[in-house]
C-alpha atoms as a PDB file:
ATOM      1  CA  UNK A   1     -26.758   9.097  30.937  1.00  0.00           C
ATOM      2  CA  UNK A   2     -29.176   6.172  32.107  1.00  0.00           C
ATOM      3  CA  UNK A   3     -28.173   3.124  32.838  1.00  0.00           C
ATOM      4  CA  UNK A   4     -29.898   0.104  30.880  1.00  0.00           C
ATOM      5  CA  UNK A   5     -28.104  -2.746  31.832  1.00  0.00           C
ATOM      6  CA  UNK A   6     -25.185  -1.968  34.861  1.00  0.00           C
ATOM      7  CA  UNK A   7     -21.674  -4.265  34.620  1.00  0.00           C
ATOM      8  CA  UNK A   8     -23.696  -6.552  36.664  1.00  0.00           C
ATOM      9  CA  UNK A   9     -26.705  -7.436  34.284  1.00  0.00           C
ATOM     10  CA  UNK A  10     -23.520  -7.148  31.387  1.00  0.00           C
ATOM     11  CA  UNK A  11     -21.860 -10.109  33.327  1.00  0.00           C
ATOM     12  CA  UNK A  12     -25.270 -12.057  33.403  1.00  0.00           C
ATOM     13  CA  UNK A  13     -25.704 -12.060  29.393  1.00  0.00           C
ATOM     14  CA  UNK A  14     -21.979 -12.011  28.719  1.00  0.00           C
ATOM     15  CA  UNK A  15     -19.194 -14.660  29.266  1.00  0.00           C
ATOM     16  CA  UNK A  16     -16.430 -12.448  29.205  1.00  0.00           C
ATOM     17  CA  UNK A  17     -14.228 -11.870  31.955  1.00  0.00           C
ATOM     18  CA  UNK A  18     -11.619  -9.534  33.173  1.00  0.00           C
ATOM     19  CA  UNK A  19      -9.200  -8.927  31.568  1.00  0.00           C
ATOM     20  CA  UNK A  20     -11.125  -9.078  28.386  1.00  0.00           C
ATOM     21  CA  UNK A  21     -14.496  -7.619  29.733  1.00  0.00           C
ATOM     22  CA  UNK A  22     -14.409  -4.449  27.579  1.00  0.00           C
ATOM     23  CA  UNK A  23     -18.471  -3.219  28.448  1.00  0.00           C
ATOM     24  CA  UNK A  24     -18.430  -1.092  31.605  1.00  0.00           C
ATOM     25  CA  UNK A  25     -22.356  -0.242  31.153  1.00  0.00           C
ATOM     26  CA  UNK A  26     -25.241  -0.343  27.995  1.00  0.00           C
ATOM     27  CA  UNK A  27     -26.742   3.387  28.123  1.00  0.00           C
ATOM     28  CA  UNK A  28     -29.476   2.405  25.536  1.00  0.00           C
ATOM     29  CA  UNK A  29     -31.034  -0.225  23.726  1.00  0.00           C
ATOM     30  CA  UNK A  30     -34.033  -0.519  21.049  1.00  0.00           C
ATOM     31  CA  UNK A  31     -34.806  -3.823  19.916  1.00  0.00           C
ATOM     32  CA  UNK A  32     -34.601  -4.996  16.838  1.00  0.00           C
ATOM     33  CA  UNK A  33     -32.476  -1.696  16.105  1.00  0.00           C
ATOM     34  CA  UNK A  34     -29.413  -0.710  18.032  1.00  0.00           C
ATOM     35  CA  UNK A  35     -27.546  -0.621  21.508  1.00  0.00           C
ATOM     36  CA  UNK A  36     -25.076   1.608  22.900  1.00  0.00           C
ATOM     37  CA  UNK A  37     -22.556   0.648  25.147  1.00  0.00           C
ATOM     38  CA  UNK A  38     -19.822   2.441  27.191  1.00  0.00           C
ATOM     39  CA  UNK A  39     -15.948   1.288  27.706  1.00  0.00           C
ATOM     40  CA  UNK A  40     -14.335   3.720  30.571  1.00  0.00           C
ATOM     41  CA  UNK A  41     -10.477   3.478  29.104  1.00  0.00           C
ATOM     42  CA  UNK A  42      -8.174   3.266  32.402  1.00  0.00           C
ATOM     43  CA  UNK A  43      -4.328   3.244  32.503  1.00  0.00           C
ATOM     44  CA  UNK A  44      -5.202   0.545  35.190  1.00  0.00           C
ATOM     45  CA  UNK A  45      -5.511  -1.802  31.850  1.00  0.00           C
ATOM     46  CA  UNK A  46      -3.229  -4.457  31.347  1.00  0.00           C
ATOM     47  CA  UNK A  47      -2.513  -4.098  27.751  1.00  0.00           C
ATOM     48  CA  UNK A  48      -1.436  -0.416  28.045  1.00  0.00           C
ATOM     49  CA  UNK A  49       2.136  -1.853  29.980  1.00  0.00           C
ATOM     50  CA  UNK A  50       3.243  -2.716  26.524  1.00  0.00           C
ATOM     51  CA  UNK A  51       1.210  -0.641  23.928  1.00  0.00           C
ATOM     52  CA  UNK A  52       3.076   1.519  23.917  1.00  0.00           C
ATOM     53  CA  UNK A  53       5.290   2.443  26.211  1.00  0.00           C
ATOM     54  CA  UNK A  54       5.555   6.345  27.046  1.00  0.00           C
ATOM     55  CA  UNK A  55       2.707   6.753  24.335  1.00  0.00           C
ATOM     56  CA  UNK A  56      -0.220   4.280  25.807  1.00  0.00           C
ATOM     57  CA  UNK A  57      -3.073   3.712  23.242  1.00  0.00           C
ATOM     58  CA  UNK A  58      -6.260   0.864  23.397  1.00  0.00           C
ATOM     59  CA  UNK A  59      -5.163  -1.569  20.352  1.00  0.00           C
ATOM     60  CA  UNK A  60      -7.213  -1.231  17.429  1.00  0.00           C
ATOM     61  CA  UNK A  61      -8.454  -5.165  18.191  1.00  0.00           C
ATOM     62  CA  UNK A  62      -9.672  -4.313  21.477  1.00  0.00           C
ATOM     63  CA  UNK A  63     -11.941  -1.676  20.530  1.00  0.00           C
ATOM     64  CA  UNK A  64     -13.137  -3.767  17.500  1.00  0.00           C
ATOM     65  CA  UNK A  65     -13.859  -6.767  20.240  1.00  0.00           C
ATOM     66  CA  UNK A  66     -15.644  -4.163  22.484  1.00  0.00           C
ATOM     67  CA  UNK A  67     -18.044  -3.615  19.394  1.00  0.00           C
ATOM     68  CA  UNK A  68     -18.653  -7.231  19.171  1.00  0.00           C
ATOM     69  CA  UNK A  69     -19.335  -7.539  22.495  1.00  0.00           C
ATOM     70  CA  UNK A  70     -22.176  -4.961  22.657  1.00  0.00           C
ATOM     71  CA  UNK A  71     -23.651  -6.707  19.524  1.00  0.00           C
ATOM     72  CA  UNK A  72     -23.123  -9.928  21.217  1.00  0.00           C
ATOM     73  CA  UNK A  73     -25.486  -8.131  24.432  1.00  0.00           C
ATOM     74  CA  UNK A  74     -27.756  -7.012  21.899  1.00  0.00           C
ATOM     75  CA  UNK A  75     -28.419 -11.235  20.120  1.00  0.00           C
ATOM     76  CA  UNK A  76     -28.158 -12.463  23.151  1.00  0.00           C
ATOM     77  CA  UNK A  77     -30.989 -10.385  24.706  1.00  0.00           C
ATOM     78  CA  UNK A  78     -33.116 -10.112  21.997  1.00  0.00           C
ATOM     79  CA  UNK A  79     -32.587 -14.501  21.973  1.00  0.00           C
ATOM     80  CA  UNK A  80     -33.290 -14.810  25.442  1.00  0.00           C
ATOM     81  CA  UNK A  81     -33.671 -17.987  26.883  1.00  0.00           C
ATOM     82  CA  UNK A  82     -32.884 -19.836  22.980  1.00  0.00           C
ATOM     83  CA  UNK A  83     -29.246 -18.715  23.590  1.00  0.00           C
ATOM     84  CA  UNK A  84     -28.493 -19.038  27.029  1.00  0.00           C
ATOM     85  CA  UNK A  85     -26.252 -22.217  26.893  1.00  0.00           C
ATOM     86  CA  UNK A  86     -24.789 -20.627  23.325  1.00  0.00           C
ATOM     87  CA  UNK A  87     -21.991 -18.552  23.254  1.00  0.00           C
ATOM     88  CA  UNK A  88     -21.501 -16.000  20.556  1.00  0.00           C
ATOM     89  CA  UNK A  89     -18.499 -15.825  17.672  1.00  0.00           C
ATOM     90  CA  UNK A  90     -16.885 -13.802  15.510  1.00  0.00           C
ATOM     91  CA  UNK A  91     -18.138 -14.799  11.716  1.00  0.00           C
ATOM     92  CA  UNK A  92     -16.192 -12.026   9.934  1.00  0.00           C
ATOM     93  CA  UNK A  93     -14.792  -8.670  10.362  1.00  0.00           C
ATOM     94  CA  UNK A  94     -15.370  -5.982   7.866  1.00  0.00           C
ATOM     95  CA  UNK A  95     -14.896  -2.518   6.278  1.00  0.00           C
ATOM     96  CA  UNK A  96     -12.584  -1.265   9.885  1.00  0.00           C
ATOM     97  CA  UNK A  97     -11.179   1.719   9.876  1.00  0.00           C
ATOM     98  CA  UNK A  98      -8.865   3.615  12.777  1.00  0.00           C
ATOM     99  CA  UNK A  99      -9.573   7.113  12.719  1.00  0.00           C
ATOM    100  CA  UNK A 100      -8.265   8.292  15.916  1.00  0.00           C
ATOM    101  CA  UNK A 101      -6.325   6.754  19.051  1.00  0.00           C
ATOM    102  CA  UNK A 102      -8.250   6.366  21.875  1.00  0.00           C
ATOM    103  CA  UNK A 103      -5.662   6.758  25.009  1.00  0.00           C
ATOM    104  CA  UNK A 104      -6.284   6.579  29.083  1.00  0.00           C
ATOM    105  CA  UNK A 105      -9.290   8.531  30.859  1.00  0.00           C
ATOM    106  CA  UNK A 106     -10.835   8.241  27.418  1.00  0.00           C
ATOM    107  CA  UNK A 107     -14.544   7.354  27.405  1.00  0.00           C
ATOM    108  CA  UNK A 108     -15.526   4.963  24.549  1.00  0.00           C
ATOM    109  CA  UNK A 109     -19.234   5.343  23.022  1.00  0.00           C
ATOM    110  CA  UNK A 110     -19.821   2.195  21.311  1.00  0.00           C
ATOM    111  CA  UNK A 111     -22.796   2.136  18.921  1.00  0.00           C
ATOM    112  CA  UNK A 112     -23.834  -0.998  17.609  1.00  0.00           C
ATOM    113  CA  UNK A 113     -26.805  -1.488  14.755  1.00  0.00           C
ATOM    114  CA  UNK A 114     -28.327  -4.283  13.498  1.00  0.00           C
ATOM    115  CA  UNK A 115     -28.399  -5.049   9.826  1.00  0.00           C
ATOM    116  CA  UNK A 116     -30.303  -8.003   9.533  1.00  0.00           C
ATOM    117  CA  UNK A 117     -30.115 -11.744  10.825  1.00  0.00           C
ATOM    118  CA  UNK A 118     -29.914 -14.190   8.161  1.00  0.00           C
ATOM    119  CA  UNK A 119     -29.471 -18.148   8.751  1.00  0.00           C
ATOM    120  CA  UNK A 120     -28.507 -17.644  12.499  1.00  0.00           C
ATOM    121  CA  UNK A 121     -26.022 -14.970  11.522  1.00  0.00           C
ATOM    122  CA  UNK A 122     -26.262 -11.723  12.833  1.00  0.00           C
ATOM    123  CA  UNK A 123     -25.059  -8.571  10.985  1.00  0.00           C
ATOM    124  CA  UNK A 124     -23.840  -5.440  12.840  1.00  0.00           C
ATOM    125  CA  UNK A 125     -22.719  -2.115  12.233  1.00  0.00           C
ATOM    126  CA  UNK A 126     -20.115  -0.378  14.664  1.00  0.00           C
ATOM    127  CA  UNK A 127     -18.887   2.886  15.794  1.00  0.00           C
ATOM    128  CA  UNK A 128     -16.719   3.975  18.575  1.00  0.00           C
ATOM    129  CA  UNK A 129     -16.982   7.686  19.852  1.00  0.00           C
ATOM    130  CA  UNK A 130     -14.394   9.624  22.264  1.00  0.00           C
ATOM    131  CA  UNK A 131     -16.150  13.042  23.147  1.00  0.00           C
ATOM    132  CA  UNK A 132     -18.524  12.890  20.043  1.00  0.00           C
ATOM    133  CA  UNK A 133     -15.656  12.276  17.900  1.00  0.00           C
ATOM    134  CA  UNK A 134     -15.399   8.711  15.460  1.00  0.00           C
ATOM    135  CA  UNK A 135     -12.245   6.588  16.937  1.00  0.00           C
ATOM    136  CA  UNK A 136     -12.968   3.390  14.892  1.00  0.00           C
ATOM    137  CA  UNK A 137     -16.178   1.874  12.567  1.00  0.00           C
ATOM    138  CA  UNK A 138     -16.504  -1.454  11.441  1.00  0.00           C
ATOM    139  CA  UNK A 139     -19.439  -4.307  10.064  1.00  0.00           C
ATOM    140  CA  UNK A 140     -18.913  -7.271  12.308  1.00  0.00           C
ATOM    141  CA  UNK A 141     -20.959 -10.599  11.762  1.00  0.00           C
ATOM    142  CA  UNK A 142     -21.678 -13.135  14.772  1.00  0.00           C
ATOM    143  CA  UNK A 143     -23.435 -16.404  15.068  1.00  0.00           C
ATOM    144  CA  UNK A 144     -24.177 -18.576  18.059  1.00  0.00           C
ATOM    145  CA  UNK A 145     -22.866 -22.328  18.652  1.00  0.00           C
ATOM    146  CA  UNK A 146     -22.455 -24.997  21.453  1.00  0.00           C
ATOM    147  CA  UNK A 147     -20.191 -24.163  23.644  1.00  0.00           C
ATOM    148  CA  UNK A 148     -18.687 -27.776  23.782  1.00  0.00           C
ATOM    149  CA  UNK A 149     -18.700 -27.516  19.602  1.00  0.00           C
ATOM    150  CA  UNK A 150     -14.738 -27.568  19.634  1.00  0.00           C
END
């Protein structure tokens, strides 16, 4: 699997930060069409001390955020420089469904595609793979703002 952009480059376009960094590496991207980015799932994470205990699983929200942060890699690439001082939220979260629990020494496939950008909102489709198999799928919108806006 080749390496497009390492956790490096990730940190360059991203803001995030551990512990909420959830994009180990992107394995592919084709503009104006779709990225694919990869989550290795460690026990080392801090949410799995209390979700659950005995039976540790990635919350549902986590793996929907990784998804948004992929398609956040994806807008702020293809934006370049017109985004750089932006930072990228949430607009609405659609059409999610849990399919199957993704647990410790998992590794999470996250496929992102674009929809369409329409009035500086960006439209995304999302699925999360564990060994070829769906975990989670959801439409996720984004837009950019001012990061002193609040």
């Amino acid at each position: 699997m080749e390496t497009v952009f390492d956790i490096n480059e990730i940190m360059n376009i991203l803001p995030h930060r551990y512990p909420f960094l959830l994009v180990d590496r992107i394995v592919e991207h084709v503009p104006e069409e779709r990225i694919v980015g990869i989550k290795n799932v460690s026990i080392n994470e801090p949410f799995f001390q209390g979700h659950f205990p005995g039976h540790p699983i990635m919350p549902g929200v986590l793996i929907v955020e990784a998804m948004a942060q992929v398609g956040g890699i994806f807008a702020y690439v293809a934006l370049g420089d017109e985004v750089r001082d932006k930072i990228c939220y949430f607009a609405a979260i659609d059409n999610v469904k849990f399919r199957k629990p993704v647990m410790p020494g998992d590794q999470l496939r996250i496929e992102v595609s674009i929809n369409g950008r329409k009035r500086g909102i960006w439209s995304f489709s999302g699925k999360a793979y564990v060994n070829g198999k769906v975990t989670t799928e959801a439409d996720l919108k984004a837009t950019f703002a001012d990061r002193n806006r609040l």
